[in-house]
Protein backbone atom coordinates (compact mmCIF):
# COMPACT_ATOMS: atom_id res chain seq x y z
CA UNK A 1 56.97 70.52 75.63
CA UNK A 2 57.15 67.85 73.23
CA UNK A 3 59.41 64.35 73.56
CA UNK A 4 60.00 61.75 71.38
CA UNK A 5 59.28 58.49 72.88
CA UNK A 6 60.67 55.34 71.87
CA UNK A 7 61.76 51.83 72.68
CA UNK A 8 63.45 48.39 71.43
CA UNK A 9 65.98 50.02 69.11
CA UNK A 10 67.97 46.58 68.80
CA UNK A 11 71.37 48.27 67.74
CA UNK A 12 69.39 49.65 64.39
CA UNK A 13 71.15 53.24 64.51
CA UNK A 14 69.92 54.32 61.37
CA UNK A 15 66.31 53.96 62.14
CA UNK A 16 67.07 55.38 65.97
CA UNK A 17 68.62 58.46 64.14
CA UNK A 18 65.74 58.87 61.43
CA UNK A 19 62.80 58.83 64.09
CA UNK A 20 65.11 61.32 66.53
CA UNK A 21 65.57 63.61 63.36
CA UNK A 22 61.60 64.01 62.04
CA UNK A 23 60.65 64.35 65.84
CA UNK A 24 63.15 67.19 66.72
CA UNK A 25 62.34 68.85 63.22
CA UNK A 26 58.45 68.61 64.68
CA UNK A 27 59.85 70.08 67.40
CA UNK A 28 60.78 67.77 70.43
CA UNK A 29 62.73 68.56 73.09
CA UNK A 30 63.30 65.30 75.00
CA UNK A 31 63.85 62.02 74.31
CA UNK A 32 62.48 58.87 75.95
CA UNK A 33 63.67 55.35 75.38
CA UNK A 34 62.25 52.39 76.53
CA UNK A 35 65.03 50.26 76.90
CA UNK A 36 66.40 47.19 74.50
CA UNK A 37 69.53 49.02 72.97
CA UNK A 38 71.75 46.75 73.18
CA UNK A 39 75.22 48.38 72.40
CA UNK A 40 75.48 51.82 74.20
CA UNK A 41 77.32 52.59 70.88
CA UNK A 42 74.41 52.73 69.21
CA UNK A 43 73.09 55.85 71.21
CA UNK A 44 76.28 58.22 69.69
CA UNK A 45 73.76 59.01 66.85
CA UNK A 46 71.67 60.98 68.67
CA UNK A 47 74.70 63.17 70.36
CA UNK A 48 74.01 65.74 67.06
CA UNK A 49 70.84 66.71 68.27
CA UNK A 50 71.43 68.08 71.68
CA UNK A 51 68.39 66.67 73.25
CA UNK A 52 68.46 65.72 76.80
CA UNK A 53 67.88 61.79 76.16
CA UNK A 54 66.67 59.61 79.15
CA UNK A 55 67.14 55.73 78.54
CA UNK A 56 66.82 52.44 80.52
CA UNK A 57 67.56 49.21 79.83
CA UNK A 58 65.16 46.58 79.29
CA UNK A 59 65.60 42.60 78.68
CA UNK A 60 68.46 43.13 76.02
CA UNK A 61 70.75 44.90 78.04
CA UNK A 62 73.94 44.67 76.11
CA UNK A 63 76.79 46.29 78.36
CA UNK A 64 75.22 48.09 81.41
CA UNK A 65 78.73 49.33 82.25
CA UNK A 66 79.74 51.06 79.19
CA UNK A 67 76.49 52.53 78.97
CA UNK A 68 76.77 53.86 82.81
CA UNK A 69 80.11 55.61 81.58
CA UNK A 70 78.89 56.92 78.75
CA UNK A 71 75.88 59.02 80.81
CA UNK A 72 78.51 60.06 83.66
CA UNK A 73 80.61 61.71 80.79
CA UNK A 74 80.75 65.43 82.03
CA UNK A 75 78.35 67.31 79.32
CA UNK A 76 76.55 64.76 78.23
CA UNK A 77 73.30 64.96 77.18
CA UNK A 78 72.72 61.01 77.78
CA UNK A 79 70.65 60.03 81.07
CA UNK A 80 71.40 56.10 82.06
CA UNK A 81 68.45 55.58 84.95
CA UNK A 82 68.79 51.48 85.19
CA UNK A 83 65.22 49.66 85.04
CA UNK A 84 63.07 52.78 85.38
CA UNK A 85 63.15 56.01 85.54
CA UNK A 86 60.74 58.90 87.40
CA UNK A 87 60.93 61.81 85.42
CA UNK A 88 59.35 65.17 85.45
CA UNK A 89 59.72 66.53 82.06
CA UNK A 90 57.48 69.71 81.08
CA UNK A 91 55.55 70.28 84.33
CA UNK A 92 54.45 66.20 83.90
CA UNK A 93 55.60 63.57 85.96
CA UNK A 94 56.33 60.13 83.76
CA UNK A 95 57.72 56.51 84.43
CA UNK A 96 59.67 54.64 82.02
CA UNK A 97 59.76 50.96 82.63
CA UNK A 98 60.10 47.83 79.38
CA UNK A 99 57.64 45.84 80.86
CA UNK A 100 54.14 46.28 79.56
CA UNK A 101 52.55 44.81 82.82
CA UNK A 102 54.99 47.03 85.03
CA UNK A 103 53.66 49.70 83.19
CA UNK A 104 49.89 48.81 83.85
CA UNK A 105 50.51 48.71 87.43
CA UNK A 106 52.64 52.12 87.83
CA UNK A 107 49.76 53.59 85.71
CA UNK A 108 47.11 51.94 88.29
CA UNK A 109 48.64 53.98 90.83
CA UNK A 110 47.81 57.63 89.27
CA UNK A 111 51.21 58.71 90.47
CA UNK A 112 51.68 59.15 86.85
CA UNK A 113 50.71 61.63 84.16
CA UNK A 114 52.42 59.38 81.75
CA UNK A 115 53.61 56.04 81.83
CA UNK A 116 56.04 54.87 79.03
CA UNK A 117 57.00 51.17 78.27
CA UNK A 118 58.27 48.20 75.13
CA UNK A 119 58.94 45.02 75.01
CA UNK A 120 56.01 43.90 72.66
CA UNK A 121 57.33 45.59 69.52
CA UNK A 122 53.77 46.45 69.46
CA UNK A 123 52.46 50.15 69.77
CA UNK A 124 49.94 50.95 71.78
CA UNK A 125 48.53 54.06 73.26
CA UNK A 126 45.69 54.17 76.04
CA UNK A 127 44.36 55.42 78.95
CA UNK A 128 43.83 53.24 81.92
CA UNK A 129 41.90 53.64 84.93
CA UNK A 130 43.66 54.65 88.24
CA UNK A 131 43.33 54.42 91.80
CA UNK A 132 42.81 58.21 92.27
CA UNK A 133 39.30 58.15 89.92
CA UNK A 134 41.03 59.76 87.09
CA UNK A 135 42.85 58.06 84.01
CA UNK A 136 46.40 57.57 83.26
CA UNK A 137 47.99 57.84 80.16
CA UNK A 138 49.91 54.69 78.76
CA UNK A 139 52.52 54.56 75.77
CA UNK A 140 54.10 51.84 74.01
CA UNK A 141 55.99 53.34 70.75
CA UNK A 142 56.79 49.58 69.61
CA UNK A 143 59.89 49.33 67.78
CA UNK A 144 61.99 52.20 66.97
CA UNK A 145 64.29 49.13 65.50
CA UNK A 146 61.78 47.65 63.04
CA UNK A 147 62.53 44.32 65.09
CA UNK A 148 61.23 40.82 63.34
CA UNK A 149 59.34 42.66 60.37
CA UNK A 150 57.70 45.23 63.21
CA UNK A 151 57.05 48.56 61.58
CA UNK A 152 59.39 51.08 62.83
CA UNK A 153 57.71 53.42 65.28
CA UNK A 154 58.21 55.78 67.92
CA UNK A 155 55.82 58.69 69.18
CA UNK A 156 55.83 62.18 69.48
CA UNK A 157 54.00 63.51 72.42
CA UNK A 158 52.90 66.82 73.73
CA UNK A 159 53.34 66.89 77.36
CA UNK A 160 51.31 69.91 77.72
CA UNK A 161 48.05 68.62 76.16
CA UNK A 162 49.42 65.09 76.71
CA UNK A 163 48.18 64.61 72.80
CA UNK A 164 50.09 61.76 71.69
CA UNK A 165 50.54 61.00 68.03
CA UNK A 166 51.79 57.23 66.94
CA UNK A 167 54.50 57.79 63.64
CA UNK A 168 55.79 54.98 61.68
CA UNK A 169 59.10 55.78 59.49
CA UNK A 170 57.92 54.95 55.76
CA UNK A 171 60.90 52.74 54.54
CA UNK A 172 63.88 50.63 56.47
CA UNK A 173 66.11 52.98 55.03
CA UNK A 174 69.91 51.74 54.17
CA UNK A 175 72.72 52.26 57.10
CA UNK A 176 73.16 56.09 57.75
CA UNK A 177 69.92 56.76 55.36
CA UNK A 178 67.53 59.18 56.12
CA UNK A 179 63.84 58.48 56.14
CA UNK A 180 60.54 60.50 55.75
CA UNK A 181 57.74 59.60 58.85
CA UNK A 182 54.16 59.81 57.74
């Protein structure tokens, strides 16, 4: 199974909707977002795709309670977790959390196949050393949003080989644009 992961959107639909459409054309089935929307608005882009989307919110939270309605909607395919979220998506059990140094420690634990987190607006992809003797696997997708001159990026990862490839959407394309990732 493959997911897109992402994080730190900052209300910058267009570029949420261009990274959502090149990773469900490479064939994700899941989406991942590590909090800062902002406006649950912003998140009615991705309704088109049909992907089961998990989200949190991180230190921008924008309206908690609009977004809580929006994920009880029957048929939705929106998932509103709060803080952090465990999931178990493809036979793999992930955490989402914002906070980089949350993430370190959940990771520590080797609870985790994957650990997923933001914040920075800085991607970053690693393996860290857990408690068990093995290795965790941590991603940061930096900005989806392109936040303060950031590239926009998200990654696409394959839960089965837990392969994880960083992609960076070649131009801040105009509102409702699409955009080729390299």
């Amino acid at each position: 199974m493959k997911i897109c992961i992402l994080s730190d959107s900052h209300d910058h639909i267009n570029l949420l909707d261009a990274a959502v459409a090149e990773a469900k054309a490479a064939g994700a089935e899941a989406v991942v977002h590590c909090g800062d929307v902002v406006a649950p608005s912003t998140l009615h882009c991705l309704e088109q795709y049909a992907l089961p989307v998990h989200v949190i919110h991180g230190n921008n939270t924008g309206d908690l309670f609009t977004l809580g309605r929006l994920a009880a909607r029957p048929a939705r395919c929106l998932h509103y977790h709060g803080m952090d979220a465990a999931l178990e998506l493809g036979g793999r059990r992930l955490f989402l959390v914002h906070y980089p140094h949350y993430a370190r420690a959940m990771a520590a634990t080797g609870d985790w196949d994957l650990v997923c987190c933001g914040h920075t607006h800085k991607p970053e992809v690693m393996r860290l050393p857990n408690l068990k003797g093995t290795t965790t696997l941590l991603v940061n997708p930096g900005t989806v949003g392109g936040v303060a001159g950031a590239p926009a990026t998200y990654v696409l990862a394959d839960l089965a080989s837990l392969a994880v490839e960083l992609r960076t959407l070649a131009a801040l394309p105009a509102q409702g644009a699409r955009v080729a990732v390299s």
